[in-house]
Protein backbone atom coordinates (compact mmCIF):
# COMPACT_ATOMS: atom_id res chain seq x y z
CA UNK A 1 19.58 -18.47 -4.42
CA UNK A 2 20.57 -15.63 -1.95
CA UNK A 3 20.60 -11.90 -3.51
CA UNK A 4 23.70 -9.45 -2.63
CA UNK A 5 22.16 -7.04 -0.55
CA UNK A 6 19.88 -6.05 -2.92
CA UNK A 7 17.64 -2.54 -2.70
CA UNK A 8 14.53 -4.79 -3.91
CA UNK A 9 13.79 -8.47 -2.54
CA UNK A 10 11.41 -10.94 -2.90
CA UNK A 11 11.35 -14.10 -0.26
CA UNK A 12 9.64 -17.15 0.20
CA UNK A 13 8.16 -18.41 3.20
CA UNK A 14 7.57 -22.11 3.88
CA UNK A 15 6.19 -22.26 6.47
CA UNK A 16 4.37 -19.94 9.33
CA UNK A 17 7.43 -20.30 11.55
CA UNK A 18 9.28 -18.21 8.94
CA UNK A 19 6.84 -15.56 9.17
CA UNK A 20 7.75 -15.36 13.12
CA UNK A 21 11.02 -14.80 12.48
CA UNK A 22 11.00 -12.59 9.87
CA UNK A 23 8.80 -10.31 11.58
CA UNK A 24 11.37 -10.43 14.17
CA UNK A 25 13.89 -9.60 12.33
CA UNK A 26 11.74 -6.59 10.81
CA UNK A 27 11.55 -5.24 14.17
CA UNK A 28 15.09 -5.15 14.74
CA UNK A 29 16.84 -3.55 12.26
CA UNK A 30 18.16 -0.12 13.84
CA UNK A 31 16.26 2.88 13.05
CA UNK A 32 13.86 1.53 9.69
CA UNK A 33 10.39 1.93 10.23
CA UNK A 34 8.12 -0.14 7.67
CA UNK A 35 5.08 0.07 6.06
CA UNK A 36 2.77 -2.98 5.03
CA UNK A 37 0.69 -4.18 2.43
CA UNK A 38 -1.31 -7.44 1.90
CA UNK A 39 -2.34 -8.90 -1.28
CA UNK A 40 -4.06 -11.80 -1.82
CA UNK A 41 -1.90 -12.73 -5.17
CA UNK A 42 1.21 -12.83 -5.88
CA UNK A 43 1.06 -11.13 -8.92
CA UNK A 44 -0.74 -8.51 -7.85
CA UNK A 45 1.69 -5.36 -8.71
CA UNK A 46 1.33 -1.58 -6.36
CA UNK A 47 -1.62 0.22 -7.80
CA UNK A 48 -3.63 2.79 -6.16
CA UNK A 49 -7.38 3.21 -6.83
CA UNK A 50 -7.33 5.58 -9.32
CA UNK A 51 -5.32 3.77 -11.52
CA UNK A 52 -7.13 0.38 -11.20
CA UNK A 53 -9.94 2.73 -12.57
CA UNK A 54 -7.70 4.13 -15.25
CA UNK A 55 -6.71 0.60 -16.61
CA UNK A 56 -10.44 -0.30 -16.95
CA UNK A 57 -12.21 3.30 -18.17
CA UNK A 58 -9.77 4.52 -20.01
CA UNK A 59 -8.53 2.03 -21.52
CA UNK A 60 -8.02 2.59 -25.35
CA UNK A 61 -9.87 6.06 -24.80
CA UNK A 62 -9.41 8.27 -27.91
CA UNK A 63 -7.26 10.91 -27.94
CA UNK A 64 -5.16 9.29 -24.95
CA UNK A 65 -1.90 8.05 -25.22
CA UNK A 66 -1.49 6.47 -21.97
CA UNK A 67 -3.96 5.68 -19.61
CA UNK A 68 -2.64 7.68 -16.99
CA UNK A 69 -2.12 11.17 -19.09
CA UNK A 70 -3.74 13.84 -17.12
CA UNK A 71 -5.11 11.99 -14.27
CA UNK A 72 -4.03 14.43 -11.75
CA UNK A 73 -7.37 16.47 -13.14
CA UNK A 74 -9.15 13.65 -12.78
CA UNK A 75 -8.65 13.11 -9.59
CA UNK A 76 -9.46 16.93 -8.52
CA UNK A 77 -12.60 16.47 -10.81
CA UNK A 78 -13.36 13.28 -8.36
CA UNK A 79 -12.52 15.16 -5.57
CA UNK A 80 -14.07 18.63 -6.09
CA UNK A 81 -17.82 16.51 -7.16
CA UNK A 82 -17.05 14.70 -3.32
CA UNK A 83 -16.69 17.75 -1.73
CA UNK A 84 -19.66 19.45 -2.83
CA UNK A 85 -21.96 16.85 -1.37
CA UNK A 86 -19.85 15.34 1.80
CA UNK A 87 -20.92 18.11 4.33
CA UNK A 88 -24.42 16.83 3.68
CA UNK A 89 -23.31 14.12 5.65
CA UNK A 90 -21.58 15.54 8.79
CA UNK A 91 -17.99 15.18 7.39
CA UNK A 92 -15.85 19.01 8.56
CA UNK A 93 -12.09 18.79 7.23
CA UNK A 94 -10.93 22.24 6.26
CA UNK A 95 -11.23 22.81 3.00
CA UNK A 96 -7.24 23.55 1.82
CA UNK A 97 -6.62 19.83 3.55
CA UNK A 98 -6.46 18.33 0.23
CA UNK A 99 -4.48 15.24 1.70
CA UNK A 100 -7.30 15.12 4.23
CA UNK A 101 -9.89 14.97 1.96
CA UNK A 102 -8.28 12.26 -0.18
CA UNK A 103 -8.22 9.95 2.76
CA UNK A 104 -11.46 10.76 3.68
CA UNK A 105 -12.40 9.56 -0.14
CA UNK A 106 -10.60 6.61 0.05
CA UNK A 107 -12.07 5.61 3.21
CA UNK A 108 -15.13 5.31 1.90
CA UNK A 109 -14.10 3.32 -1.78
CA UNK A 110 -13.42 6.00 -3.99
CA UNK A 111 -11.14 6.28 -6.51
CA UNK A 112 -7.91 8.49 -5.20
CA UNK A 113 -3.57 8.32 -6.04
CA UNK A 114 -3.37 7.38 -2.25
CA UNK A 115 -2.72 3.74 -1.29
CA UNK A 116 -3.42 2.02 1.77
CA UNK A 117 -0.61 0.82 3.71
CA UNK A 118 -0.69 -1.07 7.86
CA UNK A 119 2.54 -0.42 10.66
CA UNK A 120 1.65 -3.82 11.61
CA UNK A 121 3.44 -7.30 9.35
CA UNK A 122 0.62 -9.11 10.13
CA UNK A 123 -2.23 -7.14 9.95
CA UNK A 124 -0.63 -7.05 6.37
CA UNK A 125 -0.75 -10.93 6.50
CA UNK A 126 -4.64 -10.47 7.48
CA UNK A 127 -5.50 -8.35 4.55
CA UNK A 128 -3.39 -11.09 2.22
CA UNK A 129 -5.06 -13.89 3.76
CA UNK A 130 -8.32 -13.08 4.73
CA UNK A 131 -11.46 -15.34 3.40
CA UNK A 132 -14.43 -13.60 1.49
CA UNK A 133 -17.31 -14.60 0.17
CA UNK A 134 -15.12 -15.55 -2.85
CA UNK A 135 -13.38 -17.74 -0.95
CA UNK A 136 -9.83 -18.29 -0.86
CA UNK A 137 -7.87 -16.55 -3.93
CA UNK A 138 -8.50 -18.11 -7.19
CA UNK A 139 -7.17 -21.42 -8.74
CA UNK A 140 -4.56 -19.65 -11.58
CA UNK A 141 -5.43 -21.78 -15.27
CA UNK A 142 -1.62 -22.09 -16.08
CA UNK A 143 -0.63 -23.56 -12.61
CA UNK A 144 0.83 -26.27 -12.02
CA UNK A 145 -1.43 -29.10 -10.21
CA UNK A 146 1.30 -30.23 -8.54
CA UNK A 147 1.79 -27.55 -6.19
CA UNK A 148 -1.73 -27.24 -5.33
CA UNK A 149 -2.14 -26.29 -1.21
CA UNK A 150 -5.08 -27.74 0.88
CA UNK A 151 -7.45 -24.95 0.26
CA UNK A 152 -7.24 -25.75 -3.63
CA UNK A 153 -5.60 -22.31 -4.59
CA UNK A 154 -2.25 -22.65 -6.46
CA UNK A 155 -0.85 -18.95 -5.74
CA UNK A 156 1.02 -17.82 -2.79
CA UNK A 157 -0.51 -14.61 -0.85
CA UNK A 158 2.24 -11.89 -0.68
CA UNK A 159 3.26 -8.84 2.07
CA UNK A 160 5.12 -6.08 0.42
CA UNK A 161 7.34 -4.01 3.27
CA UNK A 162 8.76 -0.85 2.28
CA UNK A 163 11.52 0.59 4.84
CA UNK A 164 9.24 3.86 4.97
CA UNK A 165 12.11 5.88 7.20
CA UNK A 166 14.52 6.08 4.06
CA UNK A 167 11.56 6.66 1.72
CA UNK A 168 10.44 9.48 3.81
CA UNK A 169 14.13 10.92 4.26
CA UNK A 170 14.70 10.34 0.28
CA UNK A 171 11.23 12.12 -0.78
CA UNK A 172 11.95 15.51 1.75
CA UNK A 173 15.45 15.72 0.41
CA UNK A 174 14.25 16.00 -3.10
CA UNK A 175 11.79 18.05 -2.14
CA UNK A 176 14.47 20.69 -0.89
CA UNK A 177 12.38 20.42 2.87
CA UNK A 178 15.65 20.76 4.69
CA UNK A 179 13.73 17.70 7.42
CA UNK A 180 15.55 14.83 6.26
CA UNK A 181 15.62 13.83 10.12
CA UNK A 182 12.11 13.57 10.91
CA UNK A 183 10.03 11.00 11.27
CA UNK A 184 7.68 9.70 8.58
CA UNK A 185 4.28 10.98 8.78
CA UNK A 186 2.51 14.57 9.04
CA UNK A 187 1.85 15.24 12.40
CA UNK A 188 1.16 18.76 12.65
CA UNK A 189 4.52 19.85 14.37
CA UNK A 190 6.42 18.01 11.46
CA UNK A 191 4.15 17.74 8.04
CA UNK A 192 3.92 21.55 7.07
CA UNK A 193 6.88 21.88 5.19
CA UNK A 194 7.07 18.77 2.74
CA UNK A 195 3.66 18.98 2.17
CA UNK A 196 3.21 22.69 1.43
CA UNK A 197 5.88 21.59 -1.40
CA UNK A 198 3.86 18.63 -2.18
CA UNK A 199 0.61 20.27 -2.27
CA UNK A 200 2.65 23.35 -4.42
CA UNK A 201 3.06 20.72 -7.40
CA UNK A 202 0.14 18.88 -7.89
CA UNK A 203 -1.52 22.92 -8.52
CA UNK A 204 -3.69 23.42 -5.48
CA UNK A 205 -5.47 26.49 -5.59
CA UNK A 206 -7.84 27.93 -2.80
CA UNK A 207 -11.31 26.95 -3.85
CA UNK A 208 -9.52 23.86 -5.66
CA UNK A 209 -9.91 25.80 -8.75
CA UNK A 210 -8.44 23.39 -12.11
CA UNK A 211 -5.68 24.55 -13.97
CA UNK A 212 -3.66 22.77 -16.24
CA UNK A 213 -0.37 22.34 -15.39
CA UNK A 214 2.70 21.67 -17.64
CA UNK A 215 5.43 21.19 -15.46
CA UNK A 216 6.80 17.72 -15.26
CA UNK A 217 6.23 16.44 -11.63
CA UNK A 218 9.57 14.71 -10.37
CA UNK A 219 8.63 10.86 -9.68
CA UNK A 220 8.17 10.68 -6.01
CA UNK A 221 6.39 9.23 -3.32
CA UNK A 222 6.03 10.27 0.16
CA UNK A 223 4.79 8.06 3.35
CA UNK A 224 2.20 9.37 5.13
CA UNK A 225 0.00 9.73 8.08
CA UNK A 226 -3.12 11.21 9.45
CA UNK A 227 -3.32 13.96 11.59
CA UNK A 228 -6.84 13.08 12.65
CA UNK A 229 -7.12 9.61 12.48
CA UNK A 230 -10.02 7.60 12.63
CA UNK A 231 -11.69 4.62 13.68
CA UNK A 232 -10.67 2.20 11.92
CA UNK A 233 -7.32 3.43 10.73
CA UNK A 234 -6.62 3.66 14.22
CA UNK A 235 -7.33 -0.19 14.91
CA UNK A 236 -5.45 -1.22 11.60
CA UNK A 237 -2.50 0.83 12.56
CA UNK A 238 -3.05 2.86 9.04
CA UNK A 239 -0.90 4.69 6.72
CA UNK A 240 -1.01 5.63 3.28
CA UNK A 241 2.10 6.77 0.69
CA UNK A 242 1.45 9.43 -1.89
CA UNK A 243 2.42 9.69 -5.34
CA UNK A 244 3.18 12.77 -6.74
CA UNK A 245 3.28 12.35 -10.36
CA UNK A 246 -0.46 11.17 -10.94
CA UNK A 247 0.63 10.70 -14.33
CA UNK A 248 3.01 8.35 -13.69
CA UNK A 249 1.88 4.90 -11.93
CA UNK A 250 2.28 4.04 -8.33
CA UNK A 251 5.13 1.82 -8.48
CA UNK A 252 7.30 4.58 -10.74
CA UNK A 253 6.71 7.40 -8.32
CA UNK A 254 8.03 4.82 -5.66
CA UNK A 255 11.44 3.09 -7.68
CA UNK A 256 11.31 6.62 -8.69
CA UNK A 257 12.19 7.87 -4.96
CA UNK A 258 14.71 5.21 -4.56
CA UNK A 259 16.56 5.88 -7.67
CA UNK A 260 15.07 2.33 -8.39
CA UNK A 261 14.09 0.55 -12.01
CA UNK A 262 11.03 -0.73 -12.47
CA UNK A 263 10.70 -4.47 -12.13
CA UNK A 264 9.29 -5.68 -15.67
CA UNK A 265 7.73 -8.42 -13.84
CA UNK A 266 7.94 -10.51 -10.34
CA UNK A 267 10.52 -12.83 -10.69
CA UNK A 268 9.44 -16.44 -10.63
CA UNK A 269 8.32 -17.78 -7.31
CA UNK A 270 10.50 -21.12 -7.26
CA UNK A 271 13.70 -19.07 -8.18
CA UNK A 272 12.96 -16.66 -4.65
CA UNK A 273 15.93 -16.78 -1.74
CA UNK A 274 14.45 -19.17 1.06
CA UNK A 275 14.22 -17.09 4.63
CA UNK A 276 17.22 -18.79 5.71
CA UNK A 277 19.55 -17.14 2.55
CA UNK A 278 18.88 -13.91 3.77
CA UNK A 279 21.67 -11.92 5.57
CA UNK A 280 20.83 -11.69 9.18
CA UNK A 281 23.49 -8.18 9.88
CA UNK A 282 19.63 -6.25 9.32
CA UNK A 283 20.90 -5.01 6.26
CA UNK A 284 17.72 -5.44 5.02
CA UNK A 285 15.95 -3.68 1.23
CA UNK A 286 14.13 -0.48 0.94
CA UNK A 287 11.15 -2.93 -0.66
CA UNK A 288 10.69 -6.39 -0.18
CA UNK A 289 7.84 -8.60 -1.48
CA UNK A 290 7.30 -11.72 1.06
CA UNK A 291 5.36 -14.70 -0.24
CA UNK A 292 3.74 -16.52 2.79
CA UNK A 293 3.04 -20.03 3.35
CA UNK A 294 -0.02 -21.54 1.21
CA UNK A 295 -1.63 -23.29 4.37
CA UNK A 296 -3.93 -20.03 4.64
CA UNK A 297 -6.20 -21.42 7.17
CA UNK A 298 -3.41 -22.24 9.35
CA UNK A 299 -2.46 -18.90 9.46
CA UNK A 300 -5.21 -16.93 9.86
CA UNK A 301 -5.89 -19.46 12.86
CA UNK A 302 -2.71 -17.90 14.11
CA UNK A 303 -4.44 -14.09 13.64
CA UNK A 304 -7.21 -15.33 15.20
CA UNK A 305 -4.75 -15.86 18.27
CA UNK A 306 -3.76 -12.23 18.03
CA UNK A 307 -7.15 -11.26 17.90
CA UNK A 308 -6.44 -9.69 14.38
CA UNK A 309 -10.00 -10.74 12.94
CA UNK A 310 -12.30 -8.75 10.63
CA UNK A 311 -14.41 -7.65 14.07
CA UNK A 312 -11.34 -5.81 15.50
CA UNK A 313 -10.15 -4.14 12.14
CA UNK A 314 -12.88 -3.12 10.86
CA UNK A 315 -14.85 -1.67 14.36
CA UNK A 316 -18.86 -2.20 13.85
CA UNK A 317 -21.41 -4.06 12.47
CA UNK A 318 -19.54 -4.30 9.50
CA UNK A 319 -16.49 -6.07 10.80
CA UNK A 320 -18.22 -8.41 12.83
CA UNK A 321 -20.61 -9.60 10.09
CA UNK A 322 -17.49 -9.96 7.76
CA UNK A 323 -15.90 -11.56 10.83
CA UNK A 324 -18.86 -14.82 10.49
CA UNK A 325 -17.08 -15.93 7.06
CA UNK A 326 -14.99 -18.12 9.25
CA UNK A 327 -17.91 -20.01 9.96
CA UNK A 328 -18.53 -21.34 6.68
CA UNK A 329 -15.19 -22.28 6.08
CA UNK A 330 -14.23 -24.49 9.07
């Protein structure tokens, strides 16, 4: 069933010809930008690092009463115990870059509010779809057998798109910048304003001193980009979006910026508008969630064709060996 214009929507794609010409239509509707993000479950919900880390360390941690509650210190606590040590090993960011330093942190697997985000649909398909040394994603226990695929997994892979123009123009208005024409990102002729305000909230003080702070954060999230960017963000076309309210979790700072609910949970997958339901005017929703076709090896066949592998991503030694999983599968 088709949804009315909608500010949230979830599709399903049949097959790999539906992911052609969605990403078509993506590309065409006037002036929206997009962010993507690949998941290789359905289920999976927007979570940054440091809250994945939350839900398992702090889980039923005395004296909290959420698992989030002061995680903003946490975070500078994570950060400030980085810091100290990272010069050791050639990295030079300015110190007052905070937003610099959190990427940097992230880059290398630590725990941080940002979350990782691609300009490209289908590198976003890549990082869905990709094959590991798990294998394909896991067989879910309440499944039904019926729908299995041909690689034996019973779960869709999903692409969340977020129209990061409005987010951006949204998150500066609230933030009284006065730039609600600008381009996402923070180049340096563009960034100084919204994230002086930004960096204002969350308490930064020269020499990242910690202080408690009790003012309640408005729920926002702003899309970002690097002003130096590296390697490997470079060849994935990177991008993060920040949440301001650390306390909060990912997905409320986001809904939060739209003036959005919540979703409770994802709506069931065999209920989800086919591609062809969809309005084709480019009216399109600030956040979609697309579930691609479950022939995975057809489709990353298709990347392959791009020359979106694991070697081109991920620039090194380190993409190419992750780049010879391919051989054990076909």
């Amino acid at each position: 069933m088709a949804q009315s214009n909608p500010k949230r929507l979830d599709v399903k794609l049949e097959k790999w010809t539906e992911a052609f010409e969605l990403a078509e239509k993506l590309s065409k509707v006037r002036r929206a930008q997009w962010f993507f993000r690949g998941h290789s479950d359905e289920d999976w919900h927007l979570k940054s690092t440091l809250e994945r880390a939350a839900g398992h360390y702090r889980k039923n941690k005395p004296g909290l009463r959420r698992e989030l509650d002061g995680l903003g210190d946490v975070e500078r606590r994570v950060l400030i115990a980085f810091h100290r040590a990272a010069r050791l090993h050639g990295v030079n960011i300015p110190e007052n870059d905070y937003l610099d330093w959190l990427a940097m942190l992230q880059h290398h697997g630590g725990p941080t509010r940002l979350l990782d985000f691609t300009r490209s649909f289908w590198v976003g398909v890549f990082f869905a779809i990709q094959p590991t040394v798990q294998g394909w994603p896991k067989q879910k226990k309440d499944a039904d057998k019926t729908k299995k695929d041909k690689e034996g997994s019973y779960n869709n892979n999903a692409v969340w798109a977020i129209q990061s123009r409005k987010l951006w123009e949204k998150a500066v208005k609230r933030l009284d910048t006065k730039q609600e024409k600008f381009r996402p990102g923070i180049a340096a002729d563009r960034r100084s304003v919204a994230w002086q305000q930004c960096a204002k909230k969350i308490a930064l003080r020269r020499g990242w001193r910690m202080r408690r702070v009790d003012e309640k954060k408005p729920l926002l999230a702003l899309p970002l980009e690097l002003e130096q960017m590296n390697e490997r963000m470079l060849a994935q076309r990177g991008c993060f979006i920040f949440p301001l309210a650390a306390g909060n979790s990912f997905e409320e700072n986001l809904y939060g910026t739209f003036r959005m609910k919540v979703p409770d949970k994802h709506p069931d997958p065999d209920e989800l508008p086919a591609l062809r339901d969809m309005k084709s005017n480019g009216d399109f929703p600030l956040v979609m969630r697309i579930l691609l076709p479950r022939e995975k090896k057809r489709g990353y066949r298709i990347l392959e064709d791009m020359n979106i592998t694991a070697a081109t991503l991920f620039p090194g030694l380190a993409g190419l060996a992750l780049s010879t999983y391919r051989n054990v599968w076909q």
